[in-house]
N, C-alpha and C. Protein backbone atom coordinates (compact mmCIF):
# COMPACT_ATOMS: atom_id res chain seq x y z
N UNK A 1 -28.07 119.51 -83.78
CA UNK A 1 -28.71 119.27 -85.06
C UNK A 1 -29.39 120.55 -85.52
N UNK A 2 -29.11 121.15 -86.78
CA UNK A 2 -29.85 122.13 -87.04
C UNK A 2 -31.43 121.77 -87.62
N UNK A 3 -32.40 122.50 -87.71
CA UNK A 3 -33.87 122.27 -87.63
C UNK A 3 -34.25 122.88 -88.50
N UNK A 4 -33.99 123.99 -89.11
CA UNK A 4 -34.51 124.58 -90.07
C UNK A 4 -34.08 123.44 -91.44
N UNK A 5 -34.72 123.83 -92.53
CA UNK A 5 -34.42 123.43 -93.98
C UNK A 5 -32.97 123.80 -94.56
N UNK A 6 -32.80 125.20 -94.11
CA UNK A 6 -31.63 125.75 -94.81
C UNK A 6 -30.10 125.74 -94.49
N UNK A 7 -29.45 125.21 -95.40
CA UNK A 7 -28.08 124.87 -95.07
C UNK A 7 -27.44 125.60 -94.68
N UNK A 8 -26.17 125.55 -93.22
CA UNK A 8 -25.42 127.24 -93.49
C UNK A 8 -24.45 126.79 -93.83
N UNK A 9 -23.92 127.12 -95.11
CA UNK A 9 -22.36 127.22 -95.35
C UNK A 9 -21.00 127.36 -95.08
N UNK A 10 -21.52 127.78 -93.54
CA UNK A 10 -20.06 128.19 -92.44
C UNK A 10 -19.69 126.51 -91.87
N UNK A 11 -20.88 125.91 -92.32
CA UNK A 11 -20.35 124.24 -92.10
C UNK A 11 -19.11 124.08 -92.77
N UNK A 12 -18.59 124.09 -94.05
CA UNK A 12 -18.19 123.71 -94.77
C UNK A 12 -16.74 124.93 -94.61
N UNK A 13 -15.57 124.03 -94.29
CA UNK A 13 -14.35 124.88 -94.31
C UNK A 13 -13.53 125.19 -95.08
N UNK A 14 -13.33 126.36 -96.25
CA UNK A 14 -12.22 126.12 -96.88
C UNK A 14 -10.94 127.24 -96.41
N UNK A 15 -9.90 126.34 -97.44
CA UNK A 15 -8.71 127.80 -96.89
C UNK A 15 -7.74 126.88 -98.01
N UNK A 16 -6.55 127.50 -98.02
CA UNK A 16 -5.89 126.91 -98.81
C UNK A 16 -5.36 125.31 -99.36
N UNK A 17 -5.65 124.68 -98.13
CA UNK A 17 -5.33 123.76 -97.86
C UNK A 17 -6.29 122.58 -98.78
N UNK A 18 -7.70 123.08 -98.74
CA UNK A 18 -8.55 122.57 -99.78
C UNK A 18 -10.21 122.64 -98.65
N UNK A 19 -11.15 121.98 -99.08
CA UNK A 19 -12.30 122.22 -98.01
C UNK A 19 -12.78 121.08 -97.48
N UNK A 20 -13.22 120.93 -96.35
CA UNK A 20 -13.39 120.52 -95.10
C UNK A 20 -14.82 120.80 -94.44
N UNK A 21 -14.83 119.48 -93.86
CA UNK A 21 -16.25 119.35 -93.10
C UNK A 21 -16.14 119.36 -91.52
N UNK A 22 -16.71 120.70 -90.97
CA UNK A 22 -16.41 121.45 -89.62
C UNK A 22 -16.47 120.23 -88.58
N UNK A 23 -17.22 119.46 -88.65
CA UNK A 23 -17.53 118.46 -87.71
C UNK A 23 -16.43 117.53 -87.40
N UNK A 24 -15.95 116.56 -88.32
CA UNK A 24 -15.05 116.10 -88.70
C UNK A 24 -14.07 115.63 -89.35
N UNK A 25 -13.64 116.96 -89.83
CA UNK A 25 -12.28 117.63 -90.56
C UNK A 25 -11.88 116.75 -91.79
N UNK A 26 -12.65 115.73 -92.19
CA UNK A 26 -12.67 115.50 -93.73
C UNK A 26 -12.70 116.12 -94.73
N UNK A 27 -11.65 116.33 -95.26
CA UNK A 27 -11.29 116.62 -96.36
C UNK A 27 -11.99 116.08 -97.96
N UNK A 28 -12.76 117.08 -98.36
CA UNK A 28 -13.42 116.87 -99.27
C UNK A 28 -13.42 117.25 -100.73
N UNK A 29 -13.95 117.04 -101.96
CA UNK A 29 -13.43 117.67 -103.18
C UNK A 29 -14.11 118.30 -103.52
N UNK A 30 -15.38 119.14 -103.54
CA UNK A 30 -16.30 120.30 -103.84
C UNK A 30 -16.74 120.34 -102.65
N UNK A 31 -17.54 121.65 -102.98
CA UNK A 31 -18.84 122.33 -101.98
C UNK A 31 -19.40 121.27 -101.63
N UNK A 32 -20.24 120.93 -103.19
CA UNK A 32 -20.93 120.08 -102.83
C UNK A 32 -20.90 118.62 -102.35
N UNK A 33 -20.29 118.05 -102.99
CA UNK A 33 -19.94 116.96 -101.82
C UNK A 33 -20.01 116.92 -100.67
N UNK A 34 -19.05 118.34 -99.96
CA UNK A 34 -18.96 118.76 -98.67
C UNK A 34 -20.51 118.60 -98.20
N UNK A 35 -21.19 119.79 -98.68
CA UNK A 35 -22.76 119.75 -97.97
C UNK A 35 -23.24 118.61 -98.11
N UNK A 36 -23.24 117.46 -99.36
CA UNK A 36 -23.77 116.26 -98.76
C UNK A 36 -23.09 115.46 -97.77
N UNK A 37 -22.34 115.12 -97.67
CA UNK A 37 -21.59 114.89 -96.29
C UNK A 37 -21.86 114.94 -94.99
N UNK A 38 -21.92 116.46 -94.83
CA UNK A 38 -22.11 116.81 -93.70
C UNK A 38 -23.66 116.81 -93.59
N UNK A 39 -24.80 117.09 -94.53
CA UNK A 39 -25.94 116.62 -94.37
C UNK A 39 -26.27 114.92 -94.46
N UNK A 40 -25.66 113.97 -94.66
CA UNK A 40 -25.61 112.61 -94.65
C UNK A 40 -25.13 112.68 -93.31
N UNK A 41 -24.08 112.35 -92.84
CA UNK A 41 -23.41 112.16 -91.58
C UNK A 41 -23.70 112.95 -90.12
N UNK A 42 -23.70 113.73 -90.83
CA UNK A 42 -24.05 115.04 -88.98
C UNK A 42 -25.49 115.52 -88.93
N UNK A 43 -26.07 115.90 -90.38
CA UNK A 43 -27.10 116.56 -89.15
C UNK A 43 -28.72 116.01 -89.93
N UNK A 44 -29.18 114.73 -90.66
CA UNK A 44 -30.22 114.07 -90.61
C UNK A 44 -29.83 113.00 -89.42
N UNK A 45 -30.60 112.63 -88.75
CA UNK A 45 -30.58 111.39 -88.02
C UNK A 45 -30.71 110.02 -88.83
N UNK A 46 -29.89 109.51 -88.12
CA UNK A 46 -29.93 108.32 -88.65
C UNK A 46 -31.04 106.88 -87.74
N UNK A 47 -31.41 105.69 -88.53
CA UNK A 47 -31.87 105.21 -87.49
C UNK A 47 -30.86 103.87 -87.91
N UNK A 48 -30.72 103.28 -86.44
CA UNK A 48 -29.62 102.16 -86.07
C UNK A 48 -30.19 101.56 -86.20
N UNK A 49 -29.78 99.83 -86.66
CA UNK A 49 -30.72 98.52 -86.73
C UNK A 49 -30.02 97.36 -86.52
N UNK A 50 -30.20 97.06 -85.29
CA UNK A 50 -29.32 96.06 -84.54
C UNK A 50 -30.19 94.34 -85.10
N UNK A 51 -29.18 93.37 -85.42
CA UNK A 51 -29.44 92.40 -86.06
C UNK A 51 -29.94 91.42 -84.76
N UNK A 52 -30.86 90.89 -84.89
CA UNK A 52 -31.73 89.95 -83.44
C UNK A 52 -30.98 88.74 -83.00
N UNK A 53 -30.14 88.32 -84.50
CA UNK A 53 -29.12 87.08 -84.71
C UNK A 53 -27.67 87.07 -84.09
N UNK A 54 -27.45 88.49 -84.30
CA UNK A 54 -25.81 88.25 -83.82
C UNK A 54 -25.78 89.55 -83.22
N UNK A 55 -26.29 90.68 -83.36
CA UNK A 55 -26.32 92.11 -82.46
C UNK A 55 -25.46 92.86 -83.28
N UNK A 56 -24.58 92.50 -84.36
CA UNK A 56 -24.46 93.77 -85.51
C UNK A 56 -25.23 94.84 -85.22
N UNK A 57 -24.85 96.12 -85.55
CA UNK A 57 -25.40 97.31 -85.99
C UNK A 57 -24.85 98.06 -87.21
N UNK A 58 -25.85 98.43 -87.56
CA UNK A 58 -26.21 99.13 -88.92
C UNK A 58 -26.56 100.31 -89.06
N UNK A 59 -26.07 101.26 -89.32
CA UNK A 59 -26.19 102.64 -89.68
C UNK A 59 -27.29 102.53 -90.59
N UNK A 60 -26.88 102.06 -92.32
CA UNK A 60 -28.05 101.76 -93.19
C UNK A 60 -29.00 100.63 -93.22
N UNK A 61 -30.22 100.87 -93.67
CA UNK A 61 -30.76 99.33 -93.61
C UNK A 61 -30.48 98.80 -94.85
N UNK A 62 -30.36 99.07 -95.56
CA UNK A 62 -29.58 98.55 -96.90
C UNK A 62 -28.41 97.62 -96.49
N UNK A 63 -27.66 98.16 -95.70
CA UNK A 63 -26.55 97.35 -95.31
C UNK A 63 -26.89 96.09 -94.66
N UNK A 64 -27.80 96.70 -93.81
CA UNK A 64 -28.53 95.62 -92.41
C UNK A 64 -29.11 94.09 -93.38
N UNK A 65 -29.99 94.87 -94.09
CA UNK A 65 -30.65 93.42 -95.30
C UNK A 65 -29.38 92.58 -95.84
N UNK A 66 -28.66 93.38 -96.22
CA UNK A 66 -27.65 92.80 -97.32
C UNK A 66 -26.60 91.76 -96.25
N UNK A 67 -26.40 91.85 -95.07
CA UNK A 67 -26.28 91.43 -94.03
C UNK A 67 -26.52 90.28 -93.53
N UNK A 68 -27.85 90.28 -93.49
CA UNK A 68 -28.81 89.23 -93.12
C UNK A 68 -29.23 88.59 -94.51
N UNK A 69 -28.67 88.73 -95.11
CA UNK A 69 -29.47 87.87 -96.20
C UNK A 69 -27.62 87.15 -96.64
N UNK A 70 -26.86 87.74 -96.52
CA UNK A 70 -25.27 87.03 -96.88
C UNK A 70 -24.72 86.38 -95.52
N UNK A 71 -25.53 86.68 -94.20
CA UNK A 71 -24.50 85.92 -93.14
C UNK A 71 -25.52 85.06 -93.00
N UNK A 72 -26.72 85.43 -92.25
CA UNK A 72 -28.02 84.57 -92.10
C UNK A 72 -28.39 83.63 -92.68
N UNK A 73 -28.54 84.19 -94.32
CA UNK A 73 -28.50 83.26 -95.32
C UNK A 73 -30.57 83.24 -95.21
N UNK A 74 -30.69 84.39 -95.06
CA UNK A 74 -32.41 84.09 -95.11
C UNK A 74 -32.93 85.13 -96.19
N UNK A 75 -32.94 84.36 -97.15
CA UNK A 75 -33.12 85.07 -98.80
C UNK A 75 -35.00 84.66 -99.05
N UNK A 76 -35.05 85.65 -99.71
CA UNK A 76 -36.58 85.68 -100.05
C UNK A 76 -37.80 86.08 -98.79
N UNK A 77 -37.20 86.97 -97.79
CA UNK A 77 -37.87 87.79 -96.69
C UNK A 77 -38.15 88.96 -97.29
N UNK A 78 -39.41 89.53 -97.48
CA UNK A 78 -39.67 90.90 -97.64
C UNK A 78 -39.28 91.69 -96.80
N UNK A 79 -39.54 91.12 -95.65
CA UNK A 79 -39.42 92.30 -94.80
C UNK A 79 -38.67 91.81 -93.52
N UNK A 80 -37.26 91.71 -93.99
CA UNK A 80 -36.03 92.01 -93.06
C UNK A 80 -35.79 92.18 -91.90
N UNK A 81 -35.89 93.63 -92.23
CA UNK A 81 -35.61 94.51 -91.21
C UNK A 81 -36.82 94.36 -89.99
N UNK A 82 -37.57 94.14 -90.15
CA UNK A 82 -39.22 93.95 -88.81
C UNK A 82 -38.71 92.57 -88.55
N UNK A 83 -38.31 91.21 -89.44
CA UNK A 83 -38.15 90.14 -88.88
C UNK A 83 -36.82 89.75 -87.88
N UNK A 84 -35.73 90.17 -88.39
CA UNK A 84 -34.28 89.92 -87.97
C UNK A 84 -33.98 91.26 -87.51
N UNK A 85 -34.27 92.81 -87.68
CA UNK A 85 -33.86 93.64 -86.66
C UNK A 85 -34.22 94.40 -86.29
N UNK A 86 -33.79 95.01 -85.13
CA UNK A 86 -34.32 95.92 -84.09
C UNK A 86 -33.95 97.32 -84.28
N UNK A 87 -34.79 98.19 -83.89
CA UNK A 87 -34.34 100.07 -83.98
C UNK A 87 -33.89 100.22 -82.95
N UNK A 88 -32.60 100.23 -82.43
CA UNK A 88 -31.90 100.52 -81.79
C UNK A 88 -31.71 102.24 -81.27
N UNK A 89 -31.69 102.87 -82.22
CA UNK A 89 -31.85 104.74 -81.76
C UNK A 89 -32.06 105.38 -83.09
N UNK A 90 -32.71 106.39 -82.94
CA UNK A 90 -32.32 107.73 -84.20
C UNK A 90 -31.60 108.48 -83.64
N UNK A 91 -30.08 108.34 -83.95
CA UNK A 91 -29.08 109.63 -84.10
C UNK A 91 -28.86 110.54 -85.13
N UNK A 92 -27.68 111.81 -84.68
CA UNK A 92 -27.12 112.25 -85.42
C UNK A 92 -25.98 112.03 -84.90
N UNK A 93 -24.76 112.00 -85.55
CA UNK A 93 -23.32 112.53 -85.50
C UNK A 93 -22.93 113.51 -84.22
């Protein structure tokens, strides 16, 4: 995981073929895209959120709510994610 703020650009692969994200060779349609990408996926951590109900995991908690509120069926919870799931890890890629 890099630590500093500043992006290095040698992330991001191009060549004729079109440009690419060093990590895993997705093929992308700008720079930028590329750098969000590879700053989404590889190098912020993510935190996991395992469902208490069925043990799903969730990359986003957006997903995780939307989840639990369409399988569960437990609509009108503020707060989700503390009731139905667990932090499972902060990764990166």
């Amino acid at each position: 995981m890099i630590v500093t703020g500043d992006f290095d650009p040698n992330l991001i692969i191009t060549n004729a073929d079109g440009i690419f994200c060093s990590f895993c060779q997705q093929k992308l349609k700008t720079f930028h895209s590329a750098k969000v990408h590879i700053e989404r996926k590889h190098l912020i951590p993510r935190t996991v959120v395992q469902c208490k109900i069925c043990s799903k995991t969730y990359i986003h908690k957006a997903n995780f709510r939307q989840h639990v509120v369409n399988v569960h069926e437990k609509r009108g919870d503020r707060n989700l994610v503390e009731n139905y799931g667990i932090i499972v890890a902060n990764e990166t890629c």
